[in-house]
Protein backbone atom coordinates (compact mmCIF):
# COMPACT_ATOMS: atom_id res chain seq x y z
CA UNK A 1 53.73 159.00 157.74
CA UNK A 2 55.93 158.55 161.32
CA UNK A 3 56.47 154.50 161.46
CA UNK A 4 55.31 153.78 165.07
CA UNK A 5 56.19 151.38 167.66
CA UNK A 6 53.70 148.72 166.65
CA UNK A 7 54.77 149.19 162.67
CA UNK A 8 58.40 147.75 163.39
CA UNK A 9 59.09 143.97 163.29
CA UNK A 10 59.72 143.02 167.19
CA UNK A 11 63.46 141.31 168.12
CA UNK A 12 61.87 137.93 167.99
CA UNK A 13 61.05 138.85 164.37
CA UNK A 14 64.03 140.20 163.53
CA UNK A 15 65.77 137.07 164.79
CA UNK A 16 64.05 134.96 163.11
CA UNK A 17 63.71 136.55 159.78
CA UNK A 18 67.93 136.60 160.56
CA UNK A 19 67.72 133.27 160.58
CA UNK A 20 65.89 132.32 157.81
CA UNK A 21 67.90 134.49 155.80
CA UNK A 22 70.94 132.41 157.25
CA UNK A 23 69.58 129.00 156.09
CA UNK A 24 68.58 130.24 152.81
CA UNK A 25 72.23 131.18 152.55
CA UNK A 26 73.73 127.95 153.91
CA UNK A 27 71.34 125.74 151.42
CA UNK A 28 72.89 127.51 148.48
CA UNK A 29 75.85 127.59 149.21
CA UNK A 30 75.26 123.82 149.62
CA UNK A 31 73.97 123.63 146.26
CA UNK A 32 76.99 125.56 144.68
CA UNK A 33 79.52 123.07 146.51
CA UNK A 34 77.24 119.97 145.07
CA UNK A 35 77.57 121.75 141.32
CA UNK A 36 81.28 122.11 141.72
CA UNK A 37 81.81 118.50 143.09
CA UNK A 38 79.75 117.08 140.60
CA UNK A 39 81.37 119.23 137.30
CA UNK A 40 85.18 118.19 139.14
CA UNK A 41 84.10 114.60 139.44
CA UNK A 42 82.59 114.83 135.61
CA UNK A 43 86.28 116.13 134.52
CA UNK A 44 88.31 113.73 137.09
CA UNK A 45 86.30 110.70 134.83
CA UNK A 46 86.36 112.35 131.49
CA UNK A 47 90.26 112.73 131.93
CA UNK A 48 90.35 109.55 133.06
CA UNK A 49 88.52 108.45 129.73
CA UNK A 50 90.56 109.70 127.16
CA UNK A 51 94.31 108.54 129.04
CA UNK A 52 92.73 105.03 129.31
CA UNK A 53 91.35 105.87 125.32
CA UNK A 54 95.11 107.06 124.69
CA UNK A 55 96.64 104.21 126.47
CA UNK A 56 94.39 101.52 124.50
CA UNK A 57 95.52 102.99 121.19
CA UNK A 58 99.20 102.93 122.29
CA UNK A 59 99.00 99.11 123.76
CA UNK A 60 97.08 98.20 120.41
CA UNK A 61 100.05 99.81 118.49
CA UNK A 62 102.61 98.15 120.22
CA UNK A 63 100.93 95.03 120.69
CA UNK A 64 100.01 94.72 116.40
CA UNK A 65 103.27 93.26 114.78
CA UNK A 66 104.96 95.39 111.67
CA UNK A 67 104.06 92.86 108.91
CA UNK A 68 107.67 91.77 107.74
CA UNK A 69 106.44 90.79 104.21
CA UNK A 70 109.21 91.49 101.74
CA UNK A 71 108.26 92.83 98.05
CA UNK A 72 107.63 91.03 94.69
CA UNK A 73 110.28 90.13 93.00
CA UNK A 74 112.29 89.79 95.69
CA UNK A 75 111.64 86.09 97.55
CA UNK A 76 115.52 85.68 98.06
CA UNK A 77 115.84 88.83 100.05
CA UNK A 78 117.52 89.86 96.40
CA UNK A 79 116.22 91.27 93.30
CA UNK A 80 117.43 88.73 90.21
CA UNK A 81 118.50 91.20 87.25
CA UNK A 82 119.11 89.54 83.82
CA UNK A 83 119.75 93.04 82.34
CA UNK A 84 119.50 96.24 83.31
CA UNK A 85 115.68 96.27 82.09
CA UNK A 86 114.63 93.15 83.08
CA UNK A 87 114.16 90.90 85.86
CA UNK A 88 113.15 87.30 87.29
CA UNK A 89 109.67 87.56 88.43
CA UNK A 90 109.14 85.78 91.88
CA UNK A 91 106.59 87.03 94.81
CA UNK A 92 107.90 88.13 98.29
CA UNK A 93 109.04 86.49 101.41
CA UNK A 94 105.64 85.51 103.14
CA UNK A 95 105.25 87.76 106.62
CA UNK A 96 106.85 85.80 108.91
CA UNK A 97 108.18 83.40 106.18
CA UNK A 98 111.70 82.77 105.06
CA UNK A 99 113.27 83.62 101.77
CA UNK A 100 113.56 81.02 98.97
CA UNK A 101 117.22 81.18 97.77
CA UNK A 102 117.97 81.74 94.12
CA UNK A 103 119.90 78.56 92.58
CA UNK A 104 122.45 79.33 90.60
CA UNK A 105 123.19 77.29 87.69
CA UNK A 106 126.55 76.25 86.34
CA UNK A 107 125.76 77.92 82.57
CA UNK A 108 129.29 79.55 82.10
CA UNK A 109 128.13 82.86 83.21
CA UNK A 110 129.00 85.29 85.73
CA UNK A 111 126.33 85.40 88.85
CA UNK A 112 127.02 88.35 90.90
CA UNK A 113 125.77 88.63 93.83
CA UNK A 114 125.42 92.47 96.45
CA UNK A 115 124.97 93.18 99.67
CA UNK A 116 124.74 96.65 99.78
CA UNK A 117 123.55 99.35 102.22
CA UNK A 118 122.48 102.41 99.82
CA UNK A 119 124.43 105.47 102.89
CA UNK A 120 127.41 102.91 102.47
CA UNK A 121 130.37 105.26 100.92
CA UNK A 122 132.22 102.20 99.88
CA UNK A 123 129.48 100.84 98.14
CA UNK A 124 129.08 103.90 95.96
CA UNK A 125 132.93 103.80 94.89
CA UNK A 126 132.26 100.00 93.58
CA UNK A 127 128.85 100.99 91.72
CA UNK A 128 130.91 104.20 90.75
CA UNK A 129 133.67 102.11 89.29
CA UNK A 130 131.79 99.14 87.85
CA UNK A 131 128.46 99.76 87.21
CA UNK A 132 129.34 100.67 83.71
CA UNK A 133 131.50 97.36 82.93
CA UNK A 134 128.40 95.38 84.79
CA UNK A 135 125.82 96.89 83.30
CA UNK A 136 127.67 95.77 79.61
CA UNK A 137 128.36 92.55 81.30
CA UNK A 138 124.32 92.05 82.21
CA UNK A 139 123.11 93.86 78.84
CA UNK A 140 125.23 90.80 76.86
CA UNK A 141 123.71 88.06 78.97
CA UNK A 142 127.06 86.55 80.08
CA UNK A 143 126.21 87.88 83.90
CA UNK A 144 123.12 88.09 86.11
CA UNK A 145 123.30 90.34 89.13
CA UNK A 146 121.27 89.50 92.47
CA UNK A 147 120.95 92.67 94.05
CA UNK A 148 120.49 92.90 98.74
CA UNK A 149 119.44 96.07 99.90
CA UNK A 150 120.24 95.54 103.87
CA UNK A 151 120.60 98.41 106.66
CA UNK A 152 122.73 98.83 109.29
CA UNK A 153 124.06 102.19 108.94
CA UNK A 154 121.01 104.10 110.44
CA UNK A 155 123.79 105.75 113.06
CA UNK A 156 125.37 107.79 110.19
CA UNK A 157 122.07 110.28 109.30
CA UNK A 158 121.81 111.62 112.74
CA UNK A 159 118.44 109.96 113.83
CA UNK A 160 117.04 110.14 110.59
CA UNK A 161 117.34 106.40 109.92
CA UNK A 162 118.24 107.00 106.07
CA UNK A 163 119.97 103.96 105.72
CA UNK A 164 116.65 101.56 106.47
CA UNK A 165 114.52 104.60 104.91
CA UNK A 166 116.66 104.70 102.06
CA UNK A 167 116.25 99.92 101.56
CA UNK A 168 112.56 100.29 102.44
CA UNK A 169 111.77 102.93 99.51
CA UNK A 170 114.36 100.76 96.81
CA UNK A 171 112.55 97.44 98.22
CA UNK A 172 109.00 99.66 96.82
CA UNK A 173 110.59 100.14 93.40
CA UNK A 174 111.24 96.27 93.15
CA UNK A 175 107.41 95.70 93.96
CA UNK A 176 106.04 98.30 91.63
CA UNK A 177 108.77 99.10 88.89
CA UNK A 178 110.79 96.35 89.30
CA UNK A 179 112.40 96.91 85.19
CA UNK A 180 113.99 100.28 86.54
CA UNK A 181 115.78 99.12 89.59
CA UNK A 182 119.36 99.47 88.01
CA UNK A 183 118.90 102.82 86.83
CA UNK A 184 117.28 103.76 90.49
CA UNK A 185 119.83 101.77 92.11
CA UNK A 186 122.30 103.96 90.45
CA UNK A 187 120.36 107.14 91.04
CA UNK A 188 120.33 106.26 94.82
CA UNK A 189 124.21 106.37 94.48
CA UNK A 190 124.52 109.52 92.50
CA UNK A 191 122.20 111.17 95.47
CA UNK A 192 123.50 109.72 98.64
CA UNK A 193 123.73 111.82 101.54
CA UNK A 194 127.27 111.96 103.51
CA UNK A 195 127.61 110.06 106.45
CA UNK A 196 126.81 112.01 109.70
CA UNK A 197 124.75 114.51 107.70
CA UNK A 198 120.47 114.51 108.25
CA UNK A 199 119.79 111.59 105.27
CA UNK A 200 117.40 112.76 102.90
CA UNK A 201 113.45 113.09 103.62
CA UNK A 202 110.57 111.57 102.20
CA UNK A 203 110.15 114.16 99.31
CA UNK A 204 114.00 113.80 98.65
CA UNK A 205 114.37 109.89 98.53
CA UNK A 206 111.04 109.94 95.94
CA UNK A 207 112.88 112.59 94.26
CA UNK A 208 115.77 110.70 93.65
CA UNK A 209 113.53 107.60 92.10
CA UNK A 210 112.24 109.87 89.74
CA UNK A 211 115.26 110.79 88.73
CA UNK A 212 116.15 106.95 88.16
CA UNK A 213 113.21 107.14 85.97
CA UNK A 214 110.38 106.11 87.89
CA UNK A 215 107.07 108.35 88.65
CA UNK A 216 104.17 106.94 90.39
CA UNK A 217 102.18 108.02 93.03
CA UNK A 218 101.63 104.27 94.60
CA UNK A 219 105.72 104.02 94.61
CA UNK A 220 105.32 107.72 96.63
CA UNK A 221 102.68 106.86 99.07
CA UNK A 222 105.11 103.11 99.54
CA UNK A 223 107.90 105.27 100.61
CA UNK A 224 105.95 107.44 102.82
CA UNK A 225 104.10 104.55 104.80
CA UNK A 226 107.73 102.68 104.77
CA UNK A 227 105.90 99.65 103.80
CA UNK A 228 108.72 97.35 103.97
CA UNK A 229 110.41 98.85 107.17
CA UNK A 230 109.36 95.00 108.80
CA UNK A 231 111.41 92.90 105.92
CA UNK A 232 114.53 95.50 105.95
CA UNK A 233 114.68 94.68 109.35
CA UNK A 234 114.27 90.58 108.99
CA UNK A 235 116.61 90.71 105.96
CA UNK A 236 119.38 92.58 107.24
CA UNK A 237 119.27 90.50 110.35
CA UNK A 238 119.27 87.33 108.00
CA UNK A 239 122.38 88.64 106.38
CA UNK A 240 124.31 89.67 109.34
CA UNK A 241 123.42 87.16 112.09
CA UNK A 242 124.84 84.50 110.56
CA UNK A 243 122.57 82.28 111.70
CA UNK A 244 122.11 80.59 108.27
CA UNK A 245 125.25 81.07 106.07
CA UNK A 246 124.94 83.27 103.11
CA UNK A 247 123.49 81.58 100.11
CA UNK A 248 125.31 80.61 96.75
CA UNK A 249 128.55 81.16 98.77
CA UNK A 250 130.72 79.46 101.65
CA UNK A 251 130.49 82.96 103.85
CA UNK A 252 129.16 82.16 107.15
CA UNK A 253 127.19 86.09 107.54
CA UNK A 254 127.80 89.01 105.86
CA UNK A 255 129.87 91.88 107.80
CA UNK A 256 130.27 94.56 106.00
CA UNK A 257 129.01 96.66 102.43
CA UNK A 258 129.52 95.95 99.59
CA UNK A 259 129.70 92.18 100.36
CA UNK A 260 129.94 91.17 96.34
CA UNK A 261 130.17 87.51 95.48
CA UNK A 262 130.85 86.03 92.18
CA UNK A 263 129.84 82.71 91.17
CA UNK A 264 130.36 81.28 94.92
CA UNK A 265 133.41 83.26 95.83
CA UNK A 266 133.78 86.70 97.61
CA UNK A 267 135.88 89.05 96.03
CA UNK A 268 137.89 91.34 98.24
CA UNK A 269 137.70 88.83 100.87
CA UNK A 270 141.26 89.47 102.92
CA UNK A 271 141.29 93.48 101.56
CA UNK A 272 143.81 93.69 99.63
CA UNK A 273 141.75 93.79 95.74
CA UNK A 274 140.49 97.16 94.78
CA UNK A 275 137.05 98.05 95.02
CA UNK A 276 137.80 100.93 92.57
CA UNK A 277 139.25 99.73 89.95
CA UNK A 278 137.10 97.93 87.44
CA UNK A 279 139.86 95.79 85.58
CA UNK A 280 140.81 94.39 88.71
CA UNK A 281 136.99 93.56 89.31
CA UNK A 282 136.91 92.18 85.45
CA UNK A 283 140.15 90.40 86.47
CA UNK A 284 138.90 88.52 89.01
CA UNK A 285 135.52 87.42 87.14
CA UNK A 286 137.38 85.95 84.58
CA UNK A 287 139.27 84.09 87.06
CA UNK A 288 136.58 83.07 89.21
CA UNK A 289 134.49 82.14 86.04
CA UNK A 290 136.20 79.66 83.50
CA UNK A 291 136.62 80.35 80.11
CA UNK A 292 134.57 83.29 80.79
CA UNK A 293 134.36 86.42 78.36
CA UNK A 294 132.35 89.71 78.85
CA UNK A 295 130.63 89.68 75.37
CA UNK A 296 129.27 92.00 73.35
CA UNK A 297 125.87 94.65 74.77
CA UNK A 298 124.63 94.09 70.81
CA UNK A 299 124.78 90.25 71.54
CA UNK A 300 121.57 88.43 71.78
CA UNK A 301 121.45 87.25 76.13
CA UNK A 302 120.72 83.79 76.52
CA UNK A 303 118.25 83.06 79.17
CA UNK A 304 118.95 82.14 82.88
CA UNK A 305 115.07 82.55 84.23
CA UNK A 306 112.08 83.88 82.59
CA UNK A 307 112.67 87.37 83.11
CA UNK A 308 109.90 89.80 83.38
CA UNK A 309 109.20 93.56 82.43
């Protein structure tokens, strides 16, 4: 069938249906801008949400102090050893308390006293030297040995902070296993890393008590949380500040590892005695200590403390 004339929609029709088409264009493409304001508003505040979320957790974190509570065993900022299996039971420095020193009584034996750092190369060639003749020494009971893990020598593992890593994870022996720290002392020393190398990680540091003779999974998870990363921190700033002078001596602060102090006096003070020789170490106990002998390992120790272990 031929549309006619009178079939078709006039202009004015036309127009308007035009129109109308128009407006029902214009109102969605409102609609479309409204849906894209609203879902870029609803991200602007969501992002907003979780940097204010991450900022919160960061404030919290910086604002919560590290607990500097020291380990058991060790409320002098030492460990006391009365052999090289046992020990004088004490608690730990209180978080943010102050360590009880240990008095030292005038019983005719040797009290030795370390400040070590365990990435301290010079430490290791005095432990290498005379932790034989020491370990005889304790084993006799005619010495005691008060043992400082400290850290200041962070800068020599290249960021890896082995040094404080290294006191943290010894200071969680003393809590836990406190009758093996002389043999993981001494493993610590067979093991240590060279100066300006990585350290040693996690794994290898708990690898290294185990070879010192200790295995437990509460020792592992203390090195991994660095539990006492607060009190390495307090007690190496105790030692080295000189704020208070060192105890059971007359040195003002302690400069340098190993700082090794025999019944009151330093040894190696000026330099010039050898830190590698043990019979000039035995030499100057004997001197420092009156009418001191080293007895015999198969002698029965006299007591200095109720030891422990």
């Amino acid at each position: 069938m031929t549309n006619t004339a009178a079939d078709r929609p006039s202009k004015k029709e036309r127009q308007n249906a035009a129109r109308e088409k128009a407006r029902v264009m214009r109102e969605e493409a409102k609609k479309k801008a409204r849906r894209r304001r609203m879902f870029t508003q609803g991200g602007i505040g969501l992002g907003i949400v979780v940097i204010l979320a991450v900022v919160a957790i960061v404030i919290v974190q910086v604002a919560r102090p590290t607990s500097t509570a020291g380990p058991k065993n060790m409320l002098s900022d030492g460990i006391l050893l009365t052999s090289t299996t046992q020990y004088v039971a004490t608690g730990g420095v209180p978080n943010g308390g102050k360590p009880t020193p240990t008095k030292q009584s005038d019983d005719g034996k040797a009290h030795i006293t370390l400040y070590e750092d365990l990435q301290c190369p010079i430490c290791n060639e005095f432990e290498t030297a005379n932790d034989a003749q020491i370990a005889q020494w304790l084993n006799a009971g005619t010495a005691t040995v008060e043992i400082h893990p400290i850290s200041f020598l962070d800068s020599s593992s290249l960021g890896n902070r082995y040094s404080s890593r290294a006191a943290s994870a010894i200071a969680c022996v003393a809590e836990y296993s406190p009758q093996d720290f002389w043999a993981v002392n001494q493993a610590f020393y067979k093991n240590q890393p060279a100066e300006n190398t990585n350290g040693k990680t996690d794994a290898q540091i708990i690898s290294t008590i185990k070879q010192g003779g200790v295995s437990s999974s509460t020792i592992s998870s203390c090195v991994k949380q660095e539990r006492f990363k607060g009190w390495v921190q307090q007690s190496t700033s105790r030692a080295m500040s000189g704020k208070t002078p060192v105890p059971n001596s007359s040195i003002a602060k302690v400069t340098g590892t190993p700082t090794i102090i025999v019944n009151g006096q330093q040894y190696n003070a000026d330099g010039s005695q050898s830190l590698t020789d043990p019979s000039a170490f035995l030499s100057f106990v004997q001197s420092t200590v009156k009418g001191w002998t080293p007895g015999s390992s198969s002698s029965t120790p006299s007591p200095t403390a109720t030891p422990a272990g």
